[in-house]
Protein backbone atom coordinates (compact mmCIF):
# COMPACT_ATOMS: atom_id res chain seq x y z
CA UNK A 1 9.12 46.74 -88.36
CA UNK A 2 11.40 43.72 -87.79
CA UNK A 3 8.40 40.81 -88.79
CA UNK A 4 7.99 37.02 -89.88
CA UNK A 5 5.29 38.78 -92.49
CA UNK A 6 7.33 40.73 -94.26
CA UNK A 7 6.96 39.76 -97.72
CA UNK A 8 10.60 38.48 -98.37
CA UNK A 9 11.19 36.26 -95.68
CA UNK A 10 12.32 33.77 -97.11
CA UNK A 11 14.31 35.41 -100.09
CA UNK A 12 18.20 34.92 -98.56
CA UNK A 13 19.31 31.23 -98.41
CA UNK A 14 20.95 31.43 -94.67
CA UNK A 15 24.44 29.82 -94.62
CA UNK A 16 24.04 26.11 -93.41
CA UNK A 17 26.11 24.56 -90.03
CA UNK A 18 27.96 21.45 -91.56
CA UNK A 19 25.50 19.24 -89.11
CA UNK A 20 22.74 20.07 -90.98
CA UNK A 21 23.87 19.26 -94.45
CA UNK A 22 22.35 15.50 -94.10
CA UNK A 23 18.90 17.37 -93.67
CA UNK A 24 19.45 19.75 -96.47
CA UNK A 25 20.15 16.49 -99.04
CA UNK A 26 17.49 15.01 -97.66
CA UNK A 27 15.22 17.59 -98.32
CA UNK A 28 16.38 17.65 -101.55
CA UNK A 29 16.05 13.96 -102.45
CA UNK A 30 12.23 14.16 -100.84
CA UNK A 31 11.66 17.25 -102.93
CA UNK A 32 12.96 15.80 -106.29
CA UNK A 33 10.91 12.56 -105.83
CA UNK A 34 7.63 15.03 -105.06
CA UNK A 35 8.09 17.36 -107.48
CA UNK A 36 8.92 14.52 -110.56
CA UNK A 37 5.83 12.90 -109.63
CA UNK A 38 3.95 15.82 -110.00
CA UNK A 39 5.41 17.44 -113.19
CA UNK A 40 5.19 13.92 -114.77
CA UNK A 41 1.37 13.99 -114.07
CA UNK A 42 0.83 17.53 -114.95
CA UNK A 43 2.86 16.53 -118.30
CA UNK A 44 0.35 13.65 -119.18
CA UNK A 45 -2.65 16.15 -118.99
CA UNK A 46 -0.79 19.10 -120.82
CA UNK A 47 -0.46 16.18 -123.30
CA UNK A 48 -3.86 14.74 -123.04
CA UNK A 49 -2.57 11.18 -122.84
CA UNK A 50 -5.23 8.47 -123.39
CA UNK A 51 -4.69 7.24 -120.23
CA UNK A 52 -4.44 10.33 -117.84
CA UNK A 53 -7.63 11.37 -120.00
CA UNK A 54 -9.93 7.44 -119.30
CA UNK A 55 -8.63 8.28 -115.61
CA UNK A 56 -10.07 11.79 -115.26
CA UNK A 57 -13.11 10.67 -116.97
CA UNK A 58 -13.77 7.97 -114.75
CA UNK A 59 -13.08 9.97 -111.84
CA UNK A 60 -16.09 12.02 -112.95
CA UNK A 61 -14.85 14.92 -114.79
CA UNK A 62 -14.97 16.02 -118.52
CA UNK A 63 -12.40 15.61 -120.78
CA UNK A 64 -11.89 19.23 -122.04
CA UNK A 65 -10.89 20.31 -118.22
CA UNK A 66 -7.96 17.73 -118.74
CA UNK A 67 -5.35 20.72 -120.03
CA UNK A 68 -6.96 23.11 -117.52
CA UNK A 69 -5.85 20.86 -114.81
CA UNK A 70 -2.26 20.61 -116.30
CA UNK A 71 -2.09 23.92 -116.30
CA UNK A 72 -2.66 24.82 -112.91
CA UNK A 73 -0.79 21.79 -111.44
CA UNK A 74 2.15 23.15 -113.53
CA UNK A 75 1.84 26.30 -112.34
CA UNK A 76 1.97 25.53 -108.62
CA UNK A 77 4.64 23.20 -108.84
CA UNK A 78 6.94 26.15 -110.30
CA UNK A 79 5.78 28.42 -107.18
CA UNK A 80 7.43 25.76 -105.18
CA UNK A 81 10.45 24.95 -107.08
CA UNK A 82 11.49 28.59 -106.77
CA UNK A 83 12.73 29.91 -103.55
CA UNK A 84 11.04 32.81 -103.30
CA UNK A 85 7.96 31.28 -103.92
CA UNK A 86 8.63 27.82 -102.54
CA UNK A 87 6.05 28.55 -99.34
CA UNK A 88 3.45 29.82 -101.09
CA UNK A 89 3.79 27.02 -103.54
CA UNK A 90 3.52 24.39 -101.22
CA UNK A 91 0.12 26.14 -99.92
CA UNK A 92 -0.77 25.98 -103.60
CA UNK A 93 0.12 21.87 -103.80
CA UNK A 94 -1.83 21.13 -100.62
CA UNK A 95 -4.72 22.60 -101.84
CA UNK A 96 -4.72 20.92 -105.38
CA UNK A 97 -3.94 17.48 -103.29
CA UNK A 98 -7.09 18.71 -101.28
CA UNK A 99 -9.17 18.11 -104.09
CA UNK A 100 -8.03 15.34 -105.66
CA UNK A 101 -8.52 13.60 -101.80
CA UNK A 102 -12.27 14.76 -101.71
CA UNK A 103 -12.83 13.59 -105.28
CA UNK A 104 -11.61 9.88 -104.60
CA UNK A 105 -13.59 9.89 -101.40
CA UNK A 106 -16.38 11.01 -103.56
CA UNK A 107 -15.99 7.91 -106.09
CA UNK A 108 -15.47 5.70 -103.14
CA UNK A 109 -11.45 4.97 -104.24
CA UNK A 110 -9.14 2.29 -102.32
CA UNK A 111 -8.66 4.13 -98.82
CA UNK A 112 -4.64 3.03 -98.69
CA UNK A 113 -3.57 3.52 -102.89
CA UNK A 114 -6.01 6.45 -103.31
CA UNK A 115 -7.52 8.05 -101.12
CA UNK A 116 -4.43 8.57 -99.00
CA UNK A 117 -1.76 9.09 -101.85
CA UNK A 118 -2.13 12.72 -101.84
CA UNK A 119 -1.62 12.89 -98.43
CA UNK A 120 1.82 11.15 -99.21
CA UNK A 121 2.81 13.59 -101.79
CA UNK A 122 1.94 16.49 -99.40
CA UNK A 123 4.06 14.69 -96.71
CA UNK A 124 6.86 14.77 -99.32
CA UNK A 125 6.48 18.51 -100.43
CA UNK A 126 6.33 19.90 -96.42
CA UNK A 127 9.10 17.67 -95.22
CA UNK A 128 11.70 18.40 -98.33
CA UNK A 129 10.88 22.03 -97.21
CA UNK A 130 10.97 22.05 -94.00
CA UNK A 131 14.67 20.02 -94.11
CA UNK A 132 16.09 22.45 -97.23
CA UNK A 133 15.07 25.43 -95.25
CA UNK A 134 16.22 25.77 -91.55
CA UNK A 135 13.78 28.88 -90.60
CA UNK A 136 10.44 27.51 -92.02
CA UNK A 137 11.63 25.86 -88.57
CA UNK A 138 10.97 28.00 -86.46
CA UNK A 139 7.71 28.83 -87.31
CA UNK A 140 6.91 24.82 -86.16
CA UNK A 141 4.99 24.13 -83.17
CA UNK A 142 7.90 22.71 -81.42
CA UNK A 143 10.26 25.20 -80.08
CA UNK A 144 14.01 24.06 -81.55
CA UNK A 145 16.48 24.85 -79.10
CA UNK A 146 20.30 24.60 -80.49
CA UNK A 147 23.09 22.75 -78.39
CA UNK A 148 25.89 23.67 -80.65
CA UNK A 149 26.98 26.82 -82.23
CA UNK A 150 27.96 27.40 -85.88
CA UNK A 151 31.55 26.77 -84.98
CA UNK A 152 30.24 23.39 -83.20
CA UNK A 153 31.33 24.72 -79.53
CA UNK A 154 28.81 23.88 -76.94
CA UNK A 155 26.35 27.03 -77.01
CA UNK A 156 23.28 25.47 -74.37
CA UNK A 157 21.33 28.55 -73.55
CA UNK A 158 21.29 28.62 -69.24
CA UNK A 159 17.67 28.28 -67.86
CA UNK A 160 14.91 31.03 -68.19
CA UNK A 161 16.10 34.00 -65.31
CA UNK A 162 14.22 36.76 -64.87
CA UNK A 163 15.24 40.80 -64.48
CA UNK A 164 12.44 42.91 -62.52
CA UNK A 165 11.79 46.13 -63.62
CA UNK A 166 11.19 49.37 -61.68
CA UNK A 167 7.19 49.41 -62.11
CA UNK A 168 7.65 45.34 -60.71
CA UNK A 169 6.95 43.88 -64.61
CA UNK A 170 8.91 40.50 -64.09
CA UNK A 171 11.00 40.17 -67.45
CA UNK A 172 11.90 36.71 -68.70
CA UNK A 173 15.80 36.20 -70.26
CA UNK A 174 18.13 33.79 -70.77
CA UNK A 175 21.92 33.29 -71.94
CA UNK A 176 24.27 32.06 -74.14
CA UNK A 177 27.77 32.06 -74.80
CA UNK A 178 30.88 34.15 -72.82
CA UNK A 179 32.08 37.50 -72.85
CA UNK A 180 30.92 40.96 -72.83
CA UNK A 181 27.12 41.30 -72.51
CA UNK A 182 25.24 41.94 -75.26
CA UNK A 183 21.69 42.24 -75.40
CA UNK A 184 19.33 41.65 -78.61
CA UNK A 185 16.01 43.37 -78.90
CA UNK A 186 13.19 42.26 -80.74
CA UNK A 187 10.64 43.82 -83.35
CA UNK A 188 7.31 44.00 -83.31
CA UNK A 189 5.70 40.43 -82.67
CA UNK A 190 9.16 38.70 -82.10
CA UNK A 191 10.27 37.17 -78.84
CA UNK A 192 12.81 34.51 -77.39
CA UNK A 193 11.52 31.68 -79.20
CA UNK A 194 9.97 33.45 -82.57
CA UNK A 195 12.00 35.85 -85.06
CA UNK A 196 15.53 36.36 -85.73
CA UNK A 197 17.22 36.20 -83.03
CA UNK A 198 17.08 32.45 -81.91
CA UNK A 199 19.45 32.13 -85.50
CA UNK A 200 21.25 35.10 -84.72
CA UNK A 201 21.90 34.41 -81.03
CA UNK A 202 24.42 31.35 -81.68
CA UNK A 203 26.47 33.50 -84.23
CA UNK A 204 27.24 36.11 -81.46
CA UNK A 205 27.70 33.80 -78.82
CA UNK A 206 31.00 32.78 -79.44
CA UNK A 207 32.03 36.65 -78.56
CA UNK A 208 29.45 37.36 -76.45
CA UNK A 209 27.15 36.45 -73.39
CA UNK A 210 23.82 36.55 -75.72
CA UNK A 211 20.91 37.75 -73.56
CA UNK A 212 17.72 37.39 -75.70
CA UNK A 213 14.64 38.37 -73.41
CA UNK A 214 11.27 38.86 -74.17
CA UNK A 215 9.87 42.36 -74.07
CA UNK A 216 7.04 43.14 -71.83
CA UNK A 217 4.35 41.41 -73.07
CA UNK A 218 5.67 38.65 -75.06
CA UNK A 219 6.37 35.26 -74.20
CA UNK A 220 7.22 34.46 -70.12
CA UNK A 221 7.44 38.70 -69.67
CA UNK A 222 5.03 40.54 -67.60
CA UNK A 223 2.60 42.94 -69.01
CA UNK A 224 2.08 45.60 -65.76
CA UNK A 225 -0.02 48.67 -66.97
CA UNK A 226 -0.37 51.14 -68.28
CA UNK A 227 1.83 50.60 -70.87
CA UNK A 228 4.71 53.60 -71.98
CA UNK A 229 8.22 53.85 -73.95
CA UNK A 230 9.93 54.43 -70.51
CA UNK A 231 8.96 51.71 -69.34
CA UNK A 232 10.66 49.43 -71.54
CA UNK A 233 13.88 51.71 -71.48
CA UNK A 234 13.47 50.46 -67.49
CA UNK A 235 12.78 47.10 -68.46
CA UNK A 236 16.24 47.04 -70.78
CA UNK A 237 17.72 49.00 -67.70
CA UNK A 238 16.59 45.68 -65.45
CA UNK A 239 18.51 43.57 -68.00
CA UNK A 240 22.00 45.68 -68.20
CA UNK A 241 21.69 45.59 -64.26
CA UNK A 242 21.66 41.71 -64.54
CA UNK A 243 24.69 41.70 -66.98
CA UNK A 244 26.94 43.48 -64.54
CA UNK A 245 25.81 47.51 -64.95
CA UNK A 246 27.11 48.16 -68.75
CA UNK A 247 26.13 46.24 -72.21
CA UNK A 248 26.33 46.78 -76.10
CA UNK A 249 22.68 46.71 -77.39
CA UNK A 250 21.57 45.33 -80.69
CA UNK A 251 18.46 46.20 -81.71
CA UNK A 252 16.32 45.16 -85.18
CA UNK A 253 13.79 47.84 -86.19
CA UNK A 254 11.19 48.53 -84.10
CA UNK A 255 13.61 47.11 -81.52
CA UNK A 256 16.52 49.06 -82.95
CA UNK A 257 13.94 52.21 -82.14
CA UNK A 258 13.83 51.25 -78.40
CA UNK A 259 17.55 50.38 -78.59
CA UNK A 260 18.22 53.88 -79.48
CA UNK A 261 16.11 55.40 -76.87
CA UNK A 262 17.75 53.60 -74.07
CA UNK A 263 20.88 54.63 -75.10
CA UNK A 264 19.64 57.96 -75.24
CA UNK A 265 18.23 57.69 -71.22
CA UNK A 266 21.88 57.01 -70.11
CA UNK A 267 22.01 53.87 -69.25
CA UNK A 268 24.77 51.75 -68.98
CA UNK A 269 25.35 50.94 -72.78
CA UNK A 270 28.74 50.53 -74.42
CA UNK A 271 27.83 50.52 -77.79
CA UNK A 272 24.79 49.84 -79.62
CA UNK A 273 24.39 49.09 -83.67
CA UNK A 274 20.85 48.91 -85.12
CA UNK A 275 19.31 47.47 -88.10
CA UNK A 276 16.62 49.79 -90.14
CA UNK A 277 14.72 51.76 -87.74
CA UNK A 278 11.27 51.93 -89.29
CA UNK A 279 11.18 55.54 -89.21
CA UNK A 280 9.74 55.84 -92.40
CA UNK A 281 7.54 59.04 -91.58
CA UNK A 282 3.82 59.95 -91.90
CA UNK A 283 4.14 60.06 -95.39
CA UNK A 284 4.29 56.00 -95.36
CA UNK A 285 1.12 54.16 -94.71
CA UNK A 286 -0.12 56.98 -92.32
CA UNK A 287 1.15 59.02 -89.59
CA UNK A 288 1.86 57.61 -86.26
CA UNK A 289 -0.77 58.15 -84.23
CA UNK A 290 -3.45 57.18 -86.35
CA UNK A 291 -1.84 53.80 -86.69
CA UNK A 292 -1.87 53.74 -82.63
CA UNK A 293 -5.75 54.70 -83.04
CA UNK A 294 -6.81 52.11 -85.41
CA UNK A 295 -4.69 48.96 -83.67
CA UNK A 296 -6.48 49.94 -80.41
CA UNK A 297 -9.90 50.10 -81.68
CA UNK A 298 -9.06 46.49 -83.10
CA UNK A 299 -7.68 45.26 -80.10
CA UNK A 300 -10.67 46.71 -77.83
CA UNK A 301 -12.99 45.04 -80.05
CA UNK A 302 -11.15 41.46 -79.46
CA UNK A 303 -9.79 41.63 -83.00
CA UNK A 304 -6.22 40.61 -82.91
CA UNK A 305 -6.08 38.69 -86.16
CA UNK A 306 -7.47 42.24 -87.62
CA UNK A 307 -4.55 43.44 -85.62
CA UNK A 308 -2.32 42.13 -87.05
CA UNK A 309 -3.66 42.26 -90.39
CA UNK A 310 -3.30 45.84 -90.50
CA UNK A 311 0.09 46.02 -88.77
CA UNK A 312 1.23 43.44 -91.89
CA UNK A 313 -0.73 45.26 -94.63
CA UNK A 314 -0.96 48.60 -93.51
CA UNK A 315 2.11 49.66 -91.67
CA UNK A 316 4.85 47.31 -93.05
CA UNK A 317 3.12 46.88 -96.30
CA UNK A 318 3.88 43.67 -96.69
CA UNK A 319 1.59 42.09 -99.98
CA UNK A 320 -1.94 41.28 -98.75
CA UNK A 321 -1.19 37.36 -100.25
CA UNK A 322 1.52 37.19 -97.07
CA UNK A 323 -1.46 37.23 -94.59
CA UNK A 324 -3.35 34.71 -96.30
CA UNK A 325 -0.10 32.19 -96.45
CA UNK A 326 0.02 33.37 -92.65
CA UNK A 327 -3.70 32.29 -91.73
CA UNK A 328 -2.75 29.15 -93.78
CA UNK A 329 -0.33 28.25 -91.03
CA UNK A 330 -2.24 27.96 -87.67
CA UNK A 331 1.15 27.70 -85.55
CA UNK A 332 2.27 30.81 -86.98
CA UNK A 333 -1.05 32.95 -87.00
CA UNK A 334 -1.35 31.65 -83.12
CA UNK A 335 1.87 33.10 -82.21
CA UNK A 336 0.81 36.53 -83.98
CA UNK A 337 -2.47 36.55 -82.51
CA UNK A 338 -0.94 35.89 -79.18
CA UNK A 339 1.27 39.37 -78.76
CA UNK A 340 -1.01 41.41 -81.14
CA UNK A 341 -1.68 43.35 -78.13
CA UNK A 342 1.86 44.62 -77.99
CA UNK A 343 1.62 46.19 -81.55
CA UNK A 344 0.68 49.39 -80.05
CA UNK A 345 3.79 49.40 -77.75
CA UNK A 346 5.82 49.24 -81.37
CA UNK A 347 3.78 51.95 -82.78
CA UNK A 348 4.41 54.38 -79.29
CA UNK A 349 8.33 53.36 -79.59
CA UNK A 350 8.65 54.82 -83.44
CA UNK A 351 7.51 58.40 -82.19
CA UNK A 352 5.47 58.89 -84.95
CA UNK A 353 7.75 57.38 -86.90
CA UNK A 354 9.98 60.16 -87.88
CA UNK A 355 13.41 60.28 -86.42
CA UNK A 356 13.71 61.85 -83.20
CA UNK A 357 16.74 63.77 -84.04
CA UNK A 358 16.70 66.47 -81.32
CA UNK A 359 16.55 62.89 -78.90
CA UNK A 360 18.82 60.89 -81.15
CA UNK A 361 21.78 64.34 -80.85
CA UNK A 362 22.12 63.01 -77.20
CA UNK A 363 23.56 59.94 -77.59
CA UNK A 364 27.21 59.80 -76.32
CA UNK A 365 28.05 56.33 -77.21
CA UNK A 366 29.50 54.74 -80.50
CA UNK A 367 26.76 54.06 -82.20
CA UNK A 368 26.19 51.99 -86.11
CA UNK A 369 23.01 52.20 -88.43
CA UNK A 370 23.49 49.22 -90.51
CA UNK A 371 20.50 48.88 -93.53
CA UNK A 372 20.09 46.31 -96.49
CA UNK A 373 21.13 47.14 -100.04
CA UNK A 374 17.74 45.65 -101.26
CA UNK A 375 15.47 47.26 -98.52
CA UNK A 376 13.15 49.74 -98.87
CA UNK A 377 14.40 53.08 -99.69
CA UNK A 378 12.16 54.91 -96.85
CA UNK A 379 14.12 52.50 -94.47
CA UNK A 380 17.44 52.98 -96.32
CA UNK A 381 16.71 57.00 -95.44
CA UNK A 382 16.08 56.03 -91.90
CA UNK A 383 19.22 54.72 -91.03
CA UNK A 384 21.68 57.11 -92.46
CA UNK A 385 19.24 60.27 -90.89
CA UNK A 386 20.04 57.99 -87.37
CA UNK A 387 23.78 58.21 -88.44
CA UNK A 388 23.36 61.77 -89.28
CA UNK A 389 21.24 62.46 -85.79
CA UNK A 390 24.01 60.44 -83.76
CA UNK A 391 27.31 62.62 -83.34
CA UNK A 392 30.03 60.39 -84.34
CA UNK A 393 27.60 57.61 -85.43
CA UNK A 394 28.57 55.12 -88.01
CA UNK A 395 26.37 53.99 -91.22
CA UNK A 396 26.92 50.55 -93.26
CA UNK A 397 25.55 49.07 -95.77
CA UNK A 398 24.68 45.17 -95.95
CA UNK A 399 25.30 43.74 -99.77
CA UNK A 400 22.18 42.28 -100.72
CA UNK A 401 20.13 42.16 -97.58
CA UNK A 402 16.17 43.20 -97.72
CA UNK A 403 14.48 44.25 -93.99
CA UNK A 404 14.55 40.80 -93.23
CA UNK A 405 17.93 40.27 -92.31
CA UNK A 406 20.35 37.25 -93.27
CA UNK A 407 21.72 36.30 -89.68
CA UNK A 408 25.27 34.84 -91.41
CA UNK A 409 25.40 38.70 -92.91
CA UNK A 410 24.63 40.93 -89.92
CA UNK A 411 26.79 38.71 -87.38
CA UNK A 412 30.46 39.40 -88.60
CA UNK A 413 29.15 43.47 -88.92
CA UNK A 414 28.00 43.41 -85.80
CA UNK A 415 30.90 41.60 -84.55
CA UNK A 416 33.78 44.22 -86.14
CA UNK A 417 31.81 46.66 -84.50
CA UNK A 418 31.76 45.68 -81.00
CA UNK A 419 35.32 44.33 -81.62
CA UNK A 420 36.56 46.93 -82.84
């Protein structure tokens, strides 16, 4: 399922806006000055220079753990250098900085030269980040809310609206853009403000009206029980109502799932194009159901973070080192914690997770599986058996592209598709 754990998210290098290339150099510049400063000072102590050696010393440590520490500062800085590291890395460097505070506080060290100078370096490594890599964004506490699209046209999304459903469950959207309507649905533990689609939104908008809602339970969405898959097909009926009676869909896997299903119900839908259904079948991590099982025993025990925990390690498989950079990251492991009751929905959408082909055979719309070249082959097998299920449906193949989806990649598909 479409998720901010999965472990390659942030493999692909999105294409930068032109605006944002001052940000990206200036990243770069913080970056360079960090990362010098560090690989010049875990240099001295690969060397065992005299003077890096008196300084340990004094600082209260034996000389033979002088290499040792070279070593592992080395080691970390390389995590960040490299991209697909670079997060984990940085979680790595403020740690090591971590101790090297607590030791000058121990040998009572100038507050302002020593003490603090870590913290500096740390500022450095987060903000050279943060500024070379545009998602890391969202994942800040501050919600970033674009004025401009990638073509620099005015693309101000209009004021939270909201679409009632049948069972009453108030569901929070809002627009962008002009054009036909097309809606995007979420994966499991993405909304309005957190995932993909706040970077994807602005690429369709200049073909489009973009509605990005949150699904029930997320965000500014109801949560009306008891919970079923029909009532989110009503819930995306609600929204197609709002747009006029008739919409292409978009959905990204769990959400591609639910996309499918509503297109299967009859509802208004022109066209709808989905990105790697997770139907990867019992033979995954588990069958269905007993996923289902063990998230609600969590979740009736008050355990969301082992929620989501299992949903990350369990079900998406995602390596168990991606939760702890997660729990590392308070903003982010909030937001998780905060919809980890709507993992279950996710699991009852993916019908077991085996394709639903008797369902899927009556679809009567135009209808594209797109997957990633690098994905998963389970997921790879998912979306040409929902080509194969669909009559008339379409398959393609994204160069390059793992689960997590390059935005600048899926757009122009999507796009042709619609277009077309």
């Amino acid at each position: 399922m479409q998720t901010i754990a999965q472990h390659d998210v942030f493999a692909n290098t999105a294409t930068r806006s032109v605006s944002s290339r001052r940000a990206l150099w200036t990243g770069r510049g913080l970056t360079a000055i960090a990362v010098g400063f560090l690989a010049l000072d875990s240099l001295g102590k690969l060397l065992e220079l005299k003077p890096v050696v008196d300084g340990t010393i004094q600082l209260g440590y034996p000389a033979r753990v002088v290499f040792s520490l070279g070593v592992i500062e080395l080691l970390c800085v390389l995590a960040y250098v490299f991209p697909r590291t670079s997060v984990l890395g940085v979680v790595l460097l403020t740690g090591y900085l971590g101790g090297a505070i607590a030791t000058h506080v121990r040998v009572e060290s100038p507050l302002f030269s020593h003490m603090l100078f870590p913290i500096y370096v740390a500022s450095f490594l987060w903000a050279g980040l943060v500024l070379r890599d545009d998602r890391l964004r969202v994942f800040l506490p501050w919600r970033v809310r674009h004025d401009r699209g990638v073509d620099g046209s005015s693309m101000r999304a209009t004021a939270t609206k909201q679409a009632i459903s049948r069972d009453g469950t108030p569901i929070a959207y809002e627009t962008s853009g002009t054009g036909p309507a097309l809606i995007l649905v979420d994966g499991a533990l993405c909304s309005r403000s957190f995932g993909p689609m706040p970077k994807l939104a602005p690429r369709l908008a200049k073909h489009f009206t973009v509605y990005m809602y949150d699904r029930r339970g997320r965000g500014e969405s109801g949560d009306r029980q008891p919970y079923s898959r029909e009532r989110e097909v009503e819930d995306l009926a609600a929204l197609i109502q709002e747009a006029g009676g008739s919409a292409f869909l978009l959905g990204l896997s769990s959400g591609g799932a639910l996309a499918l299903e509503a297109s299967a119900s009859g509802l208004g839908i022109r066209k709808v194009a989905v990105y790697e259904p997770p139907y990867v079948g019992a033979s995954g991590h588990g069958g269905g159901a007993q996923h289902e099982r063990q998230l609600d025993r969590l979740l009736a025990a008050g355990d969301r973070g082992g929620a989501v925990r299992y949903f990350m390690t369990t079900m998406v498989g995602a390596p168990a080192a991606v939760v702890i950079i997660m729990r590392l990251m308070p903003w982010i492991w909030r937001k998780l914690r905060a919809v980890a009751h709507t993992l279950p929905y996710d699991a009852a959408v993916m019908n077991e997770f085996e394709v639903p082909a008797a369902r899927l055979s009556t679809i009567s719309v135009p209808t594209l599986a797109l997957y990633g070249s690098k994905t998963d082959a389970r997921l790879q097998r998912a979306a040409r058996s929902v080509a194969e299920a669909v009559p008339e449906a379409q398959s393609l193949t994204l160069a390059g592209q793992t689960h997590n989806v390059s935005p600048a990649v899926l757009a122009p598909a999507v796009v042709t598709f619609f277009t077309d």
